[in-house]
Protein backbone atom coordinates (compact mmCIF):
# COMPACT_ATOMS: atom_id res chain seq x y z
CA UNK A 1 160.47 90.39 81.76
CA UNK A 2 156.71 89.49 82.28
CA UNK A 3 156.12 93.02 84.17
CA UNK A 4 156.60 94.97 80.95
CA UNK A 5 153.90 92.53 79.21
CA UNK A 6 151.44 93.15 82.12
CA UNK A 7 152.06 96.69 82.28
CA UNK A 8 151.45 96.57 78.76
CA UNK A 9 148.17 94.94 79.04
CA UNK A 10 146.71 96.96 81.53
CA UNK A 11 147.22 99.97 79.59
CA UNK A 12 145.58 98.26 76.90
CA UNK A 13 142.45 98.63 79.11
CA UNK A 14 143.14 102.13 79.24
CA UNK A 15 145.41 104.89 80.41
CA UNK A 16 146.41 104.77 84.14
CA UNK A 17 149.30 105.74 86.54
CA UNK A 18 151.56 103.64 88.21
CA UNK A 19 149.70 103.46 91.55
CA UNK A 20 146.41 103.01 89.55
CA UNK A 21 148.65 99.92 88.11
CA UNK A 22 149.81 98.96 91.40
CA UNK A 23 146.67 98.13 92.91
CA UNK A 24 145.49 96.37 89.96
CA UNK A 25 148.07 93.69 90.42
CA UNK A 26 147.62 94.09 93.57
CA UNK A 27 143.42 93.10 93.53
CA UNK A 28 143.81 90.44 91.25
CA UNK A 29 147.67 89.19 91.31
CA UNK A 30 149.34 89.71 94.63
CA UNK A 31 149.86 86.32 95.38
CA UNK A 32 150.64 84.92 91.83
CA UNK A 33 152.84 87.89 90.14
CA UNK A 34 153.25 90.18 92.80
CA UNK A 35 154.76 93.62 91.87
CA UNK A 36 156.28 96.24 93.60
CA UNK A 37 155.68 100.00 93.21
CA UNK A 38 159.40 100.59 92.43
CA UNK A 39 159.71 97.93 89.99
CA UNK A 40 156.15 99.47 88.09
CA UNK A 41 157.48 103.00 88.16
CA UNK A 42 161.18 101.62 86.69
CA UNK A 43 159.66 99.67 84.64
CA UNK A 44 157.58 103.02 82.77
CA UNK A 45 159.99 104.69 82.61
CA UNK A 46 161.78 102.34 80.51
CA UNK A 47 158.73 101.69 78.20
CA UNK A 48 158.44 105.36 77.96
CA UNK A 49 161.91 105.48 76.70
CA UNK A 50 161.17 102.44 74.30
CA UNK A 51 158.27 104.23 73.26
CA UNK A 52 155.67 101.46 73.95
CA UNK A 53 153.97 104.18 76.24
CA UNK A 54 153.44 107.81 76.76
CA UNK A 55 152.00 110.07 79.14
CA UNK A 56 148.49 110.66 78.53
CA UNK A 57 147.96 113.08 81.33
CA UNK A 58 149.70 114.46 84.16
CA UNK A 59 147.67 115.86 87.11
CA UNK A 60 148.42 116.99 90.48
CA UNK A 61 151.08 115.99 92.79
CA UNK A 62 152.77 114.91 90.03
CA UNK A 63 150.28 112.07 89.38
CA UNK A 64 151.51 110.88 85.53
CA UNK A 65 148.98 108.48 83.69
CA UNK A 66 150.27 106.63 80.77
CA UNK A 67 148.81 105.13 77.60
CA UNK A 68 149.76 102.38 75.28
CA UNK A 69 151.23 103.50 71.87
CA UNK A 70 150.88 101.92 68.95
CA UNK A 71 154.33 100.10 68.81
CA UNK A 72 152.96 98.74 72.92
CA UNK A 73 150.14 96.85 71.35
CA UNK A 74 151.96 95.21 68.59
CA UNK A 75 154.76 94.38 71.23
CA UNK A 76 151.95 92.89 73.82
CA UNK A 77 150.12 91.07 70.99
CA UNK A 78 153.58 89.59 69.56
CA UNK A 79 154.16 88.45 73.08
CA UNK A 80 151.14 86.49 73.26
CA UNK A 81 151.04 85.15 70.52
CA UNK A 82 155.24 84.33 69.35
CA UNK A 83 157.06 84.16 72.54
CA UNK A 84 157.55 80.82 74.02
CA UNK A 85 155.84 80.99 77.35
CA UNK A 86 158.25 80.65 80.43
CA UNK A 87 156.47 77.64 82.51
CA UNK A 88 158.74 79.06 85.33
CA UNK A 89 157.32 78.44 88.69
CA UNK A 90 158.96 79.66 91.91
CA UNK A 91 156.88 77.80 94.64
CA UNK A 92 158.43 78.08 97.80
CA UNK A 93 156.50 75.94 99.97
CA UNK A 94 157.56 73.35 97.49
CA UNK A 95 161.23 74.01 97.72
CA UNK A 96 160.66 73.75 101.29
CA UNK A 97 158.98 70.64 101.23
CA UNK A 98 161.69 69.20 100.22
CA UNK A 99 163.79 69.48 103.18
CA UNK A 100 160.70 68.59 105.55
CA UNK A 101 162.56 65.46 106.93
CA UNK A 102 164.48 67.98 108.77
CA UNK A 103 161.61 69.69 110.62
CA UNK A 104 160.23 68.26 113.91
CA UNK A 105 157.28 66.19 113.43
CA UNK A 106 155.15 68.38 115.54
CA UNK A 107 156.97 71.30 113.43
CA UNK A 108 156.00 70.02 110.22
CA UNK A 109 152.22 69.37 111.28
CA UNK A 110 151.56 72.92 112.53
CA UNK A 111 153.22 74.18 109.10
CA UNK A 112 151.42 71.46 106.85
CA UNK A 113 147.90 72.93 108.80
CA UNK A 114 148.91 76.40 108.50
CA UNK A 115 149.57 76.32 104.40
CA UNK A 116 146.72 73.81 103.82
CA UNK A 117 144.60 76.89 105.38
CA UNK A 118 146.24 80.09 103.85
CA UNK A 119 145.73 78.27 100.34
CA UNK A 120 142.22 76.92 101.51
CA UNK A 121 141.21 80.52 102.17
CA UNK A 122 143.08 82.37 99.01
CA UNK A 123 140.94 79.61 96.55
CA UNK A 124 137.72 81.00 98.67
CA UNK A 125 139.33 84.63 98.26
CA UNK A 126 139.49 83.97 94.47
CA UNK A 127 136.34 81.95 94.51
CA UNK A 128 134.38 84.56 95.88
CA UNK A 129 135.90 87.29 93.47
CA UNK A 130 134.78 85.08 90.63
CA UNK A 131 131.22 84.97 92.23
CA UNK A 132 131.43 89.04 91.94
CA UNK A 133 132.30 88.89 88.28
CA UNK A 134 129.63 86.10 87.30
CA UNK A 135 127.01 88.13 89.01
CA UNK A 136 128.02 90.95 86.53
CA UNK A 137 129.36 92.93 89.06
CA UNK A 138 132.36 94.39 86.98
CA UNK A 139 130.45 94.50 83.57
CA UNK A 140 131.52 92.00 80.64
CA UNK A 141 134.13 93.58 78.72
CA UNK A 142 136.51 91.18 76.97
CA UNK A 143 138.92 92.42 80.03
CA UNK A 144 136.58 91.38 82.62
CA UNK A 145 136.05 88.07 80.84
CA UNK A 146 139.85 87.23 80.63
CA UNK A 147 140.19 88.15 83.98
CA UNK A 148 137.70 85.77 85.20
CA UNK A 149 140.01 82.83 83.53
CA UNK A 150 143.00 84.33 85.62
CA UNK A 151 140.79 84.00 88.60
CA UNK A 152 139.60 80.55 88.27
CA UNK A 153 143.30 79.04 87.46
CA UNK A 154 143.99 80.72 90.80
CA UNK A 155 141.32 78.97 92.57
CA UNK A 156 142.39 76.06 91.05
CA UNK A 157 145.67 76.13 91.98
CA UNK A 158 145.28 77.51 95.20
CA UNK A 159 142.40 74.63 96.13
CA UNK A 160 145.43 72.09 94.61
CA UNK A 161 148.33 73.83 96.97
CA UNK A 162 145.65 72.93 99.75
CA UNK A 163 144.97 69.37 98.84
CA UNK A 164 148.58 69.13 98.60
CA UNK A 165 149.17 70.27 102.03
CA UNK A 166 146.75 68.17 103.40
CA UNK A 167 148.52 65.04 101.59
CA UNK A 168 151.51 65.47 102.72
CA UNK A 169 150.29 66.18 106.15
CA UNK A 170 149.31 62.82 106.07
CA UNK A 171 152.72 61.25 104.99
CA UNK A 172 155.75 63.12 107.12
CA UNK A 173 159.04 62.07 106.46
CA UNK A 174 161.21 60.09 108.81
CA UNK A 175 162.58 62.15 111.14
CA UNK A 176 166.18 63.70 110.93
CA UNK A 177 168.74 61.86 112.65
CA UNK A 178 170.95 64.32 115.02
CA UNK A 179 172.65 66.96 113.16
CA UNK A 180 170.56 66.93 109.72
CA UNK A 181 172.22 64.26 107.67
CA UNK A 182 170.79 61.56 106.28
């Protein structure tokens, strides 16, 4: 249900098409709220229907761009501020940490190294990003400023999902006894 609300806001920044859309969740989401070009372009089409957006141009190739309505902002500003929030979070390395007593030791340690450096180098992805908005680099339109506090709770969390990885690298389970019971 979230898409709809992001979709929502980035239109609020202005009309765009869905590939323009695309690859803005793409720069500054991927790995939080990824979305898929199918899901954006289903997704219009039903908030065209709603009428929480309309075309604002159409150019060639068939390249639509869309604009928020009216009805879209209210919508998007109801959701922010009377919706409960859904807390929701589908971590997978967590749900797989739970079953790491049944990974060989060795196993475990190259896995533990290899997340502890994928989120070490997405915080200094992020990190770096933010350095690129501080230095003014994007301007410092209220979008641009919300946009930096997306990017620093994604440092933040992924510099946590490192230190986390480096933890538990520190503190394997037992190992599994033969055949995966305990």
């Amino acid at each position: 249900m979230s898409l709809r609300y992001g979709l929502l806001g980035l239109l609020a920044e202005g009309p765009a098409s869905g590939y323009d859309l695309a690859r803005r969740f793409q720069e500054v989401l991927s790995s939080i709220w990824p979305a898929q070009h199918p899901k954006i372009y289903a997704e219009l089409r039903r908030l065209t229907a709603e009428g929480l957006i309309e075309v604002d141009s159409q150019g060639p190739r068939g390249r639509t761009a869309y604009r928020i309505t009216g009805d879209g902002l209210a919508a998007l500003r109801h959701w922010l501020a009377e919706e409960d929030v859904d807390r929701t979070m589908r971590l997978q390395p967590l749900l797989r940490s739970l079953f790491f007593w049944l990974m060989d030791p060795d196993e475990l340690n190259r896995h533990l190294a290899r997340e502890a450096e994928y989120y070490a180098g997405m915080a200094e992805a992020y990190r770096a990003y933010a350095a690129r908005k501080d230095a003014g680099e994007f301007g410092d339109a209220p979008p641009v400023q919300s946009m930096r506090v997306t990017i620093e709770a994604a440092v933040r969390l992924f510099d946590a999902l490192a230190d986390w990885a480096r933890w538990a690298a520190d503190r394997p389970p037992a190992a599994a006894p033969p055949g995966g019971q305990g």
